[in-house]
PDB file of N, CA and C in Angstrom:
ATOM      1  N   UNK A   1     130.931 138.410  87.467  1.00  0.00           N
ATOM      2  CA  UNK A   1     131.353 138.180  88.837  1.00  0.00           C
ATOM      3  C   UNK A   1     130.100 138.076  89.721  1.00  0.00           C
ATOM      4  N   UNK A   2     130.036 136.958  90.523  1.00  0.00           N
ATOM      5  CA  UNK A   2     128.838 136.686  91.400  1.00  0.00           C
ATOM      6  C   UNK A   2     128.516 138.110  92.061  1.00  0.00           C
ATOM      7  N   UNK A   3     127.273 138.461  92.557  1.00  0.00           N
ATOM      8  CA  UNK A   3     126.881 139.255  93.157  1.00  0.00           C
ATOM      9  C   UNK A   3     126.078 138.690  94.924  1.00  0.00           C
ATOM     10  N   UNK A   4     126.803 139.322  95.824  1.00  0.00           N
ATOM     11  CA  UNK A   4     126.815 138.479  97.144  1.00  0.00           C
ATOM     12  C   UNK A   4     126.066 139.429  98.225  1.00  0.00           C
ATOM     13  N   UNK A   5     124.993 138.948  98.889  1.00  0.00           N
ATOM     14  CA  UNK A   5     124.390 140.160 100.158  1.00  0.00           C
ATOM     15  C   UNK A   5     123.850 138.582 101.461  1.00  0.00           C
ATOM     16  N   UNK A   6     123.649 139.501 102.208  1.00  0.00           N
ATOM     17  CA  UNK A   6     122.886 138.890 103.171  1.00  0.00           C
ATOM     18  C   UNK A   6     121.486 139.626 103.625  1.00  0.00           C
ATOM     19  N   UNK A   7     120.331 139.555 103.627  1.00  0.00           N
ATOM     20  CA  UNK A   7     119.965 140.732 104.273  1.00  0.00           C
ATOM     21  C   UNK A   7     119.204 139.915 105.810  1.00  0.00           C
ATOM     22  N   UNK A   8     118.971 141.144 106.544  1.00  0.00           N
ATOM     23  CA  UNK A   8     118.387 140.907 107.519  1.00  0.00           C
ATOM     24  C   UNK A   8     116.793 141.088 108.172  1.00  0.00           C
ATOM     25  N   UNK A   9     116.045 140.704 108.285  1.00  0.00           N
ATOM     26  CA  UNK A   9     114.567 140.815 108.911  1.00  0.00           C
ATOM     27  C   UNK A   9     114.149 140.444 109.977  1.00  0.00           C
ATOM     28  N   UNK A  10     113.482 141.700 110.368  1.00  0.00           N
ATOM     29  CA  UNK A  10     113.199 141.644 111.758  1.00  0.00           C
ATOM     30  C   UNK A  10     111.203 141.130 111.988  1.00  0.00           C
ATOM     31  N   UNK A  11     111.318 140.366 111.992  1.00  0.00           N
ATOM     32  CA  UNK A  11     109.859 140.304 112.550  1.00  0.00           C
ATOM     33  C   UNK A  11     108.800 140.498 113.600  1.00  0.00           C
ATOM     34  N   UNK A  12     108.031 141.301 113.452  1.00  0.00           N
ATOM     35  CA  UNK A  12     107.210 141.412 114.391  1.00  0.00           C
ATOM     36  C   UNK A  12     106.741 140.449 115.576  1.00  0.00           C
ATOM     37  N   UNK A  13     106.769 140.755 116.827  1.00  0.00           N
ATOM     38  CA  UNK A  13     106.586 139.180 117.463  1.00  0.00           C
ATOM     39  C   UNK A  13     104.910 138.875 116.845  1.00  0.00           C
ATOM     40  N   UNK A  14     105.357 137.519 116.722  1.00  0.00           N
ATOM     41  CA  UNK A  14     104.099 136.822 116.858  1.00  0.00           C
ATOM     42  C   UNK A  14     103.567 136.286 115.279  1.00  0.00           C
ATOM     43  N   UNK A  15     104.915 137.181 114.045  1.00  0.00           N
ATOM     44  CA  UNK A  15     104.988 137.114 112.934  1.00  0.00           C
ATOM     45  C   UNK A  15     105.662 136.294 112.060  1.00  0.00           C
ATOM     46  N   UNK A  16     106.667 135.380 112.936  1.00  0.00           N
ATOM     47  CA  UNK A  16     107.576 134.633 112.763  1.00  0.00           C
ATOM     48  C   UNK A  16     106.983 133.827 111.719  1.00  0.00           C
ATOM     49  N   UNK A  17     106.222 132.963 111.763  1.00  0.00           N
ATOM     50  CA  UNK A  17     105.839 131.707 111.050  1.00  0.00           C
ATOM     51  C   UNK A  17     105.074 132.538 109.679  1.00  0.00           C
ATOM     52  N   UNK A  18     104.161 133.588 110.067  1.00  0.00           N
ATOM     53  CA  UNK A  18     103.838 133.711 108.473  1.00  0.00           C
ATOM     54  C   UNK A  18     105.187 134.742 107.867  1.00  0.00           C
ATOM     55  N   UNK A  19     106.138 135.114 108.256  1.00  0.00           N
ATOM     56  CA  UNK A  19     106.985 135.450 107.424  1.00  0.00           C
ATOM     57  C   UNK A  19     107.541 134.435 106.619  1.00  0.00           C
ATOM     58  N   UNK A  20     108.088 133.148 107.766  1.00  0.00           N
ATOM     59  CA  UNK A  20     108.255 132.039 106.921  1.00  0.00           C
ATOM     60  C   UNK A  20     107.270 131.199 106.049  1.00  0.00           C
ATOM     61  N   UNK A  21     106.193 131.339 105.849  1.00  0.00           N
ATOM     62  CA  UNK A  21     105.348 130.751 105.156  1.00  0.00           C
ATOM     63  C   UNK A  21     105.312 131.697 103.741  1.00  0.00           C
ATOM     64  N   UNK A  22     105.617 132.691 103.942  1.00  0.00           N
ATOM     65  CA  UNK A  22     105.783 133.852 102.490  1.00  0.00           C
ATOM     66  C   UNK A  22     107.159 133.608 102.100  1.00  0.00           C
ATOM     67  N   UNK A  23     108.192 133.668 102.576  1.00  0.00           N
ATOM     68  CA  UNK A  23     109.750 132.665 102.646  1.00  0.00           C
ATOM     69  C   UNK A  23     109.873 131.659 101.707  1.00  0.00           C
ATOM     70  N   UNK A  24     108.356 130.600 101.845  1.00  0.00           N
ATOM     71  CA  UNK A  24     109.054 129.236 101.105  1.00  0.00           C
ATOM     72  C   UNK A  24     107.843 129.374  99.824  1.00  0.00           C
ATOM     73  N   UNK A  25     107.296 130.612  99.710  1.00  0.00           N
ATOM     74  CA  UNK A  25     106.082 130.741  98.366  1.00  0.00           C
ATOM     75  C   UNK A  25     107.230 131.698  97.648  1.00  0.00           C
ATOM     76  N   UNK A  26     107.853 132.565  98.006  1.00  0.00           N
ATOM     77  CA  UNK A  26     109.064 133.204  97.368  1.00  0.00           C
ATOM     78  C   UNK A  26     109.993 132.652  96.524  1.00  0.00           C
ATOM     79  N   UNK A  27     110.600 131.439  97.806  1.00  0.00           N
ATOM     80  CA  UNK A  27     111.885 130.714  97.463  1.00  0.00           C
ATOM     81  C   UNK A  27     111.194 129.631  96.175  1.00  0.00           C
ATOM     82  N   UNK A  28     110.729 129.438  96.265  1.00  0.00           N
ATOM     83  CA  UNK A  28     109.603 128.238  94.794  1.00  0.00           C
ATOM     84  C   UNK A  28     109.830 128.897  93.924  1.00  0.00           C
ATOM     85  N   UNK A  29     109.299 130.358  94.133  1.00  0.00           N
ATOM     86  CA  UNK A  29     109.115 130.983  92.542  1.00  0.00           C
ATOM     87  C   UNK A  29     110.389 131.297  92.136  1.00  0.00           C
ATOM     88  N   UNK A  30     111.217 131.840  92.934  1.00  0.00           N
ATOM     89  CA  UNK A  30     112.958 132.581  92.639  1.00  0.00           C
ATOM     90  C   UNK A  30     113.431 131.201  92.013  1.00  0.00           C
ATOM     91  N   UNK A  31     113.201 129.982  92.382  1.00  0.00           N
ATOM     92  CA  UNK A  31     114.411 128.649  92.440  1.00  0.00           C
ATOM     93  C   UNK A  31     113.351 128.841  90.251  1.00  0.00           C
ATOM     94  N   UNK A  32     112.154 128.730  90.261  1.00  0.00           N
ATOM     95  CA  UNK A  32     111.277 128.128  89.086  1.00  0.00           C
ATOM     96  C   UNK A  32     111.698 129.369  88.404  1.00  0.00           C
ATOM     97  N   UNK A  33     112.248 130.776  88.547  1.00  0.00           N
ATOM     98  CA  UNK A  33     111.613 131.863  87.729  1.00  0.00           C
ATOM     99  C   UNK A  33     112.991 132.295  87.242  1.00  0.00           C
ATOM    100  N   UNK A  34     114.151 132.072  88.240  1.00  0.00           N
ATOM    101  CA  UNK A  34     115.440 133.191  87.873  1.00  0.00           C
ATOM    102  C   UNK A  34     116.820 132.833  87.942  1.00  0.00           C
ATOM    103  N   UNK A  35     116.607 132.282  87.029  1.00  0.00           N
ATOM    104  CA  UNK A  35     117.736 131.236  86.678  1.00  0.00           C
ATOM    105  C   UNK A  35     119.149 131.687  87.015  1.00  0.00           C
ATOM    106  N   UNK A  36     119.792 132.989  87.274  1.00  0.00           N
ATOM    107  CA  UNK A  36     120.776 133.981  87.546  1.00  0.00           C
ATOM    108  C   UNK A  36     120.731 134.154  89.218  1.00  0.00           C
ATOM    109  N   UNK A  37     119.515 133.417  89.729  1.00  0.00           N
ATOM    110  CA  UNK A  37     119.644 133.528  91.162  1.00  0.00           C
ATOM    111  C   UNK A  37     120.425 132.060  91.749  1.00  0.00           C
ATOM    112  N   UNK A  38     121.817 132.233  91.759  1.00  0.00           N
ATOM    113  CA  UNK A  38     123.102 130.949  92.531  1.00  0.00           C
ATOM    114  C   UNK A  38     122.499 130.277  93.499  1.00  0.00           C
ATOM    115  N   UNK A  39     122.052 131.199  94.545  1.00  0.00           N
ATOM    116  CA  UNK A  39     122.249 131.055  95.602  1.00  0.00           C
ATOM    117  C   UNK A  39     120.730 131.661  96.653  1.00  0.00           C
ATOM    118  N   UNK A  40     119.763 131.204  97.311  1.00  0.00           N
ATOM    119  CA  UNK A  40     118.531 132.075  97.775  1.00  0.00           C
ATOM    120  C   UNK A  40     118.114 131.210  99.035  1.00  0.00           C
ATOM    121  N   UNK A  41     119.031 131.316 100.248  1.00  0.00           N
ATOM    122  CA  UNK A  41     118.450 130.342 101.356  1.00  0.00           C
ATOM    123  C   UNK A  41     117.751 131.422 102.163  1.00  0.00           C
ATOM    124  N   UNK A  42     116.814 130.831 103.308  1.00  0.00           N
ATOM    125  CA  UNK A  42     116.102 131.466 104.423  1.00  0.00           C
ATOM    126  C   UNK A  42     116.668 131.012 105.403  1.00  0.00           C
ATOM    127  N   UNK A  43     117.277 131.298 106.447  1.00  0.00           N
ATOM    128  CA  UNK A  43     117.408 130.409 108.036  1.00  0.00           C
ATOM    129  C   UNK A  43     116.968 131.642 109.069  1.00  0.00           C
ATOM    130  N   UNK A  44     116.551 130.951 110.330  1.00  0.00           N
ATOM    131  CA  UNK A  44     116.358 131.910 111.358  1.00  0.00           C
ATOM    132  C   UNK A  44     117.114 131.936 112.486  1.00  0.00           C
ATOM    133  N   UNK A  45     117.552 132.874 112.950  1.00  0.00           N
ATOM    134  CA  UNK A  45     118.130 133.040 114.006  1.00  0.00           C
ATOM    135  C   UNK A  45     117.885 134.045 115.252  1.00  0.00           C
ATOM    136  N   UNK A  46     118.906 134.508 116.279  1.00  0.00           N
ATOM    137  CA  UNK A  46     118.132 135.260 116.851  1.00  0.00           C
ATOM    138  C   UNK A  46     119.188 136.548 117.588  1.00  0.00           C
ATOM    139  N   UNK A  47     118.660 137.758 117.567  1.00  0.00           N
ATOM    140  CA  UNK A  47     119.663 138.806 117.782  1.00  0.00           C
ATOM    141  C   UNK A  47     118.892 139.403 118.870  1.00  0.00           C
ATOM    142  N   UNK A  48     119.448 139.688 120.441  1.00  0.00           N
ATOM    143  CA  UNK A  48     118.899 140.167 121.804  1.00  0.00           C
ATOM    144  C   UNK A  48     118.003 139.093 121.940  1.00  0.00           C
ATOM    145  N   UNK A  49     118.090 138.166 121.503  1.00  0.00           N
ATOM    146  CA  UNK A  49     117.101 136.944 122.101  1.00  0.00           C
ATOM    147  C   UNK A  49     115.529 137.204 121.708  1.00  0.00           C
ATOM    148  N   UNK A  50     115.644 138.188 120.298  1.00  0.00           N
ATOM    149  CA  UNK A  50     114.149 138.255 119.303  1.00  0.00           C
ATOM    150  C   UNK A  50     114.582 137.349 118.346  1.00  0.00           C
ATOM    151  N   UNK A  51     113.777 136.847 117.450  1.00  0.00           N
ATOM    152  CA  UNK A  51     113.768 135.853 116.409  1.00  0.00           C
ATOM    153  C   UNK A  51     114.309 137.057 114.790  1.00  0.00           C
ATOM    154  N   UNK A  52     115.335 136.752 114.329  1.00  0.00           N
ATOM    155  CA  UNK A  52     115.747 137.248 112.831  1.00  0.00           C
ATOM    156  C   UNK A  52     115.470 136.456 111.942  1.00  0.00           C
ATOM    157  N   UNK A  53     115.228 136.642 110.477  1.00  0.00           N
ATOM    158  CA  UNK A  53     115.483 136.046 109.656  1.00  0.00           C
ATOM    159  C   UNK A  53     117.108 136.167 108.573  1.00  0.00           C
ATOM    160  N   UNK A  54     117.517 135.848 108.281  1.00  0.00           N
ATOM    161  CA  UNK A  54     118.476 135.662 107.464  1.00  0.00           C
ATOM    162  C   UNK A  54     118.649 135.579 106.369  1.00  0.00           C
ATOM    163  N   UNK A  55     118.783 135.763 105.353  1.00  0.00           N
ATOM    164  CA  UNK A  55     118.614 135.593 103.837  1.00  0.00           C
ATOM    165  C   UNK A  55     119.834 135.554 103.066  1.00  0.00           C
ATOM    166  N   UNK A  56     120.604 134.357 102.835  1.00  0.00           N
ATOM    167  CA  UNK A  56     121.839 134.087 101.742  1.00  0.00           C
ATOM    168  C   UNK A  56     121.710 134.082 100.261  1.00  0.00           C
ATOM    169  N   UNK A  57     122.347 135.223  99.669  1.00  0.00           N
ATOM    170  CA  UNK A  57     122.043 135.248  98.289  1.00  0.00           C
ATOM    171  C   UNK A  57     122.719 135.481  97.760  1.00  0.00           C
ATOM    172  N   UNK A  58     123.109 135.060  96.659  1.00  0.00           N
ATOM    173  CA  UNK A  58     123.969 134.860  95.621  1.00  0.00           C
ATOM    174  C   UNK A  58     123.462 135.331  94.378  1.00  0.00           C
ATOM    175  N   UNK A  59     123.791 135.675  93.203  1.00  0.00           N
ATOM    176  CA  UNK A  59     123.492 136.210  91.927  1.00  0.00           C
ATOM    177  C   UNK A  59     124.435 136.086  90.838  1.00  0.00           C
ATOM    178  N   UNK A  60     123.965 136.148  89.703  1.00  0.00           N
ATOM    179  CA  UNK A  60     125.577 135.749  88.825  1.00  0.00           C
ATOM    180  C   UNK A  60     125.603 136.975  88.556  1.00  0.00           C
ATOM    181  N   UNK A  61     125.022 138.016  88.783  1.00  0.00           N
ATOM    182  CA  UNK A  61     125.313 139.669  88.390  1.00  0.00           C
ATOM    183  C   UNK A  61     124.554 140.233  89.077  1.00  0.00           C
ATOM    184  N   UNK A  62     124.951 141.679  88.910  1.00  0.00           N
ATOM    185  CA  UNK A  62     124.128 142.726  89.650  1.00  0.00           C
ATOM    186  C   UNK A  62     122.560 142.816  88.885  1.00  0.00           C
ATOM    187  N   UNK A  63     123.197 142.723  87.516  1.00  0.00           N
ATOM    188  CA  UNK A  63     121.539 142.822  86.189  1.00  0.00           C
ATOM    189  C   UNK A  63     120.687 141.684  87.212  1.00  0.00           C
ATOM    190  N   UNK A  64     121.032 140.696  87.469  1.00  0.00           N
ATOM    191  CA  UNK A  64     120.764 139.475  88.241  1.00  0.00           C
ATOM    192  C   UNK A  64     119.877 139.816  89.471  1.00  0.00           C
ATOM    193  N   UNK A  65     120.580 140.276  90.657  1.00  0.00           N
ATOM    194  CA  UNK A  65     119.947 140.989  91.615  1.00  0.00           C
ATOM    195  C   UNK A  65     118.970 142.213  91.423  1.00  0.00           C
ATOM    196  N   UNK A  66     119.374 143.024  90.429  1.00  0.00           N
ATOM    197  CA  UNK A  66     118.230 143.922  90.029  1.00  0.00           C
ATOM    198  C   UNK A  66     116.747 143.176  89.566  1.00  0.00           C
ATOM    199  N   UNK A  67     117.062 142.052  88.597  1.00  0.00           N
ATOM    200  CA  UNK A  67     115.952 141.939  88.404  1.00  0.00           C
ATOM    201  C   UNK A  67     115.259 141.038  89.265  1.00  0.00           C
ATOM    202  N   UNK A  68     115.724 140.523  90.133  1.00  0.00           N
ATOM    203  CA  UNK A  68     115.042 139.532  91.224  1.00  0.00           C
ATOM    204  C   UNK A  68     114.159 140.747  92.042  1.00  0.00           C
ATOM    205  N   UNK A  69     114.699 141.937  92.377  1.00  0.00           N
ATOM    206  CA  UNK A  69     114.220 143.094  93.215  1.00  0.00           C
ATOM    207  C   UNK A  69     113.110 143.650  92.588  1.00  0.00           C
ATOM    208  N   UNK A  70     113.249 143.817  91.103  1.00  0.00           N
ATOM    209  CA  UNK A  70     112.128 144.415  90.404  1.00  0.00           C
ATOM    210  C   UNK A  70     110.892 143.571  90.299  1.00  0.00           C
ATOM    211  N   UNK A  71     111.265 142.085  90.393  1.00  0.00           N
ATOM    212  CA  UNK A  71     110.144 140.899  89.801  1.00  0.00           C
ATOM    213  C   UNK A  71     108.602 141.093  90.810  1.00  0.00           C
ATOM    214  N   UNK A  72     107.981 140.784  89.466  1.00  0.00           N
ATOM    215  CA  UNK A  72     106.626 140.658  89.858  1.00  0.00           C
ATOM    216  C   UNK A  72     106.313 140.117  91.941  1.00  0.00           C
ATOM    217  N   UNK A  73     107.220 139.287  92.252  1.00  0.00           N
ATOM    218  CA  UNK A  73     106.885 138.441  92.745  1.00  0.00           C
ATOM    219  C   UNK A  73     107.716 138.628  94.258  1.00  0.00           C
ATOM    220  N   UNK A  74     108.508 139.405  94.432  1.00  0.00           N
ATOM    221  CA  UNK A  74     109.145 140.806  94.993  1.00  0.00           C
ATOM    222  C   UNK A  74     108.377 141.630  95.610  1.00  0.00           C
ATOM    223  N   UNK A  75     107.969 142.173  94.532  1.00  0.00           N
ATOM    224  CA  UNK A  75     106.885 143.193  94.915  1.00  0.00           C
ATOM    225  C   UNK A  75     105.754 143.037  95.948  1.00  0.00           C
ATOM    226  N   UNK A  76     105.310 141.238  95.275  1.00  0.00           N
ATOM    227  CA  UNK A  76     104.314 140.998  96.131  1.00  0.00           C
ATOM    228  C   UNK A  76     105.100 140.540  97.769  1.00  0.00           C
ATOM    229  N   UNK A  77     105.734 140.064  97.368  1.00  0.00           N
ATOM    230  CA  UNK A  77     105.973 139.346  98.868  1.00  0.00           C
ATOM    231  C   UNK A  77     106.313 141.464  99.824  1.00  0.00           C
ATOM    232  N   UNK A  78     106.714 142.104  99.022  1.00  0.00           N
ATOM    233  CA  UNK A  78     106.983 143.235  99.766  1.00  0.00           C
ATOM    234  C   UNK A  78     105.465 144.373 100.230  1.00  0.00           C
ATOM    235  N   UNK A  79     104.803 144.212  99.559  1.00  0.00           N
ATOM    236  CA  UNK A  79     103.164 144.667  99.948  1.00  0.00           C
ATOM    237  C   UNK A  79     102.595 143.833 100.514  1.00  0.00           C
ATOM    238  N   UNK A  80     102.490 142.584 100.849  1.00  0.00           N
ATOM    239  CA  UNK A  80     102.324 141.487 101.880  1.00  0.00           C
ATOM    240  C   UNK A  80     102.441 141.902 103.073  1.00  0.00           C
ATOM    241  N   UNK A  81     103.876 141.972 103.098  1.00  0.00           N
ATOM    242  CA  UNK A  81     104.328 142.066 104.721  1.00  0.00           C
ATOM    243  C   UNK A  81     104.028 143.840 105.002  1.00  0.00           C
ATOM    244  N   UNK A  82     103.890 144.350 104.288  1.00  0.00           N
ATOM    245  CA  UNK A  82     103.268 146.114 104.619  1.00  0.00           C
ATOM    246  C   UNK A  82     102.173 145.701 104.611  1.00  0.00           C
ATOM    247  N   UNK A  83     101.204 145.249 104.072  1.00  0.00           N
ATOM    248  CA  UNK A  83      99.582 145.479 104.499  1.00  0.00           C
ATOM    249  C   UNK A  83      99.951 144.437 105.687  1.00  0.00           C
ATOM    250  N   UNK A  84     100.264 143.094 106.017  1.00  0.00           N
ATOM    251  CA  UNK A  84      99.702 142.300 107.392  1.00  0.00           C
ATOM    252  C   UNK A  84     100.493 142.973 108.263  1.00  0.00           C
ATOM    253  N   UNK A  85     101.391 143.992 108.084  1.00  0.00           N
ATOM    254  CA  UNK A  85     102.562 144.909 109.433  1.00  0.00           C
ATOM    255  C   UNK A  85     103.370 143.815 110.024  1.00  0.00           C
ATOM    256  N   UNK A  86     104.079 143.320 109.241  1.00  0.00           N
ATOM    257  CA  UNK A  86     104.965 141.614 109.193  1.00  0.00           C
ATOM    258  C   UNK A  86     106.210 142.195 109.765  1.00  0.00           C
ATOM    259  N   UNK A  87     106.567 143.542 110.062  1.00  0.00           N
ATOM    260  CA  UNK A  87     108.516 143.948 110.279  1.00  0.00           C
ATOM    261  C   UNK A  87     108.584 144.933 111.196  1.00  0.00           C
ATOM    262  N   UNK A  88     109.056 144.317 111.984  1.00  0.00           N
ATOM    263  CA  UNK A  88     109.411 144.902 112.914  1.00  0.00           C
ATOM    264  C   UNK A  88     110.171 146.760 113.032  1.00  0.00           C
ATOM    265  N   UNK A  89     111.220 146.163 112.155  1.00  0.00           N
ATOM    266  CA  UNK A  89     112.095 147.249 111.296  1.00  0.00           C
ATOM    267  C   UNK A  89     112.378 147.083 110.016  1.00  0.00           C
ATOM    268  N   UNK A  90     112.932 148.117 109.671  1.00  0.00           N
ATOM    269  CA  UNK A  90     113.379 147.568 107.791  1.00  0.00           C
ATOM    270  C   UNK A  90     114.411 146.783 107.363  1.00  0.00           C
ATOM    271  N   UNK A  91     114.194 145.917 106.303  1.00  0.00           N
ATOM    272  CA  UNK A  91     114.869 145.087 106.321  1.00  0.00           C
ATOM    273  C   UNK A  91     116.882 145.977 106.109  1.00  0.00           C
ATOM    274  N   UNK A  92     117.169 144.856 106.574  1.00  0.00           N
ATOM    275  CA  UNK A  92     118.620 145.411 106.432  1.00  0.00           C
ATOM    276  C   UNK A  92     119.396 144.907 105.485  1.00  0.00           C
ATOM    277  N   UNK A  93     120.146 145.167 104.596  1.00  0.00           N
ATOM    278  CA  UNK A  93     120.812 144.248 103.467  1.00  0.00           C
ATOM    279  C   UNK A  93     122.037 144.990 103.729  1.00  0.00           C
ATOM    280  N   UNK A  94     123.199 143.577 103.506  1.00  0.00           N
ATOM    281  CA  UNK A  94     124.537 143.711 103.393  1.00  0.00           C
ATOM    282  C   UNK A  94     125.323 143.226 102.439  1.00  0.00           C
ATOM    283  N   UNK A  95     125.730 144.335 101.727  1.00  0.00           N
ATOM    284  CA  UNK A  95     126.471 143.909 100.296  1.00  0.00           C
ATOM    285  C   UNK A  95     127.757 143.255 100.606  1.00  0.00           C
ATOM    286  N   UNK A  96     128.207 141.860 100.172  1.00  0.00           N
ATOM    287  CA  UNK A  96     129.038 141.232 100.752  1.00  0.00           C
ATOM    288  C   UNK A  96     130.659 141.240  99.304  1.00  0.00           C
ATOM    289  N   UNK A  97     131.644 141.360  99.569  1.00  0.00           N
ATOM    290  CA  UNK A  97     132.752 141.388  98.647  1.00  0.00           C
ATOM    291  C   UNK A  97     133.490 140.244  99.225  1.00  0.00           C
ATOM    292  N   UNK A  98     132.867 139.093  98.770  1.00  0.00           N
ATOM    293  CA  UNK A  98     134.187 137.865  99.525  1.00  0.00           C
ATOM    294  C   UNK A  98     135.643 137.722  98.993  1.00  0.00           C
ATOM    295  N   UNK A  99     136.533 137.737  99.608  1.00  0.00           N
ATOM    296  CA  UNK A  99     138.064 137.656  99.082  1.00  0.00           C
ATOM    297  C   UNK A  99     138.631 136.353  99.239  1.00  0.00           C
ATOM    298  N   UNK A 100     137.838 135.394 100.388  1.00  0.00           N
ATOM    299  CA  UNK A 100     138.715 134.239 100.440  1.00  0.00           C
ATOM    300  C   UNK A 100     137.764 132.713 100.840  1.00  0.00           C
ATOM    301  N   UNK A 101     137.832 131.977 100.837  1.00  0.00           N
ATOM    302  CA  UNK A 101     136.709 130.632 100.785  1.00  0.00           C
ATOM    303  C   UNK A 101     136.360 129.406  99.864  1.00  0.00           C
ATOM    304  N   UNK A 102     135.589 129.398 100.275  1.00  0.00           N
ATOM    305  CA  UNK A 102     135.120 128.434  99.067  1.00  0.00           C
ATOM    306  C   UNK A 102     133.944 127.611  99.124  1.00  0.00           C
ATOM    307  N   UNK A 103     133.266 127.282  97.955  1.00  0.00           N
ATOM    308  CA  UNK A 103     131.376 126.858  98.755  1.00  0.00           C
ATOM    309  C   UNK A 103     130.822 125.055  98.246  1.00  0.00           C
ATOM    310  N   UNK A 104     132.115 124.834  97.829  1.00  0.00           N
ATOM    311  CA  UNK A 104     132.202 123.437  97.773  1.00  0.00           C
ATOM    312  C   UNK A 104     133.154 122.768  97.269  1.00  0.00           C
ATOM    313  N   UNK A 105     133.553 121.702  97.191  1.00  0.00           N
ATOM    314  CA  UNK A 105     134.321 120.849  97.060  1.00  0.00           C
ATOM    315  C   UNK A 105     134.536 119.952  95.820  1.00  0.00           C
ATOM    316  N   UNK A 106     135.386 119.734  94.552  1.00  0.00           N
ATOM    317  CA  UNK A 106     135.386 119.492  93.681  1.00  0.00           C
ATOM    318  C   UNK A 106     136.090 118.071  93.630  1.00  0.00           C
TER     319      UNK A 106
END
């Protein structure tokens, strides 16, 4: 059964663009490395009129999501943004249980 979250990131002002520049060196390796990852978009938006990031993810399992969290490449993007002080706050993740929808058209 797919495994579904959103999470949320807050960026530091002024941090916006190199979060997204670590965003699309991430999204390369996840799309090249983890074949169990469905689903891995970035979009930005904005909450009190500060800039968020967004993160849509999909997994074909939890083993799935675990190991995307554990990967080499995880890690780095997560000591990145702690040594340059990239977050505002911590990221927020929301475990999602969808009951009704659908994500394309057959």
């Amino acid at each position: 059964m797919p495994f579904n979250l959103v999470a949320i990131v807050y960026p530091k002002e002024g941090k916006l663009e190199r979060i997204k520049e670590l965003g699309q060196e991430i999204s390369a390796w996840v799309k090249a490395n983890e074949p169990n990852t469905l689903q891995y978009h970035w979009s930005t938006s904005k909450e009190d009129d500060k800039p968020i990031i967004l993160l849509q993810e999909i997994y074909a399992d939890e083993a799935a999501f675990n190991a995307h969290k554990e990967s080499p490449k995880f890690g780095w993007l997560i000591d990145v943004a702690q040594k340059e002080d990239l977050f505002a706050a911590p990221i927020k993740i929301l475990f999602l249980e969808p009951f009704t929808g659908f994500a394309g058209r057959d």
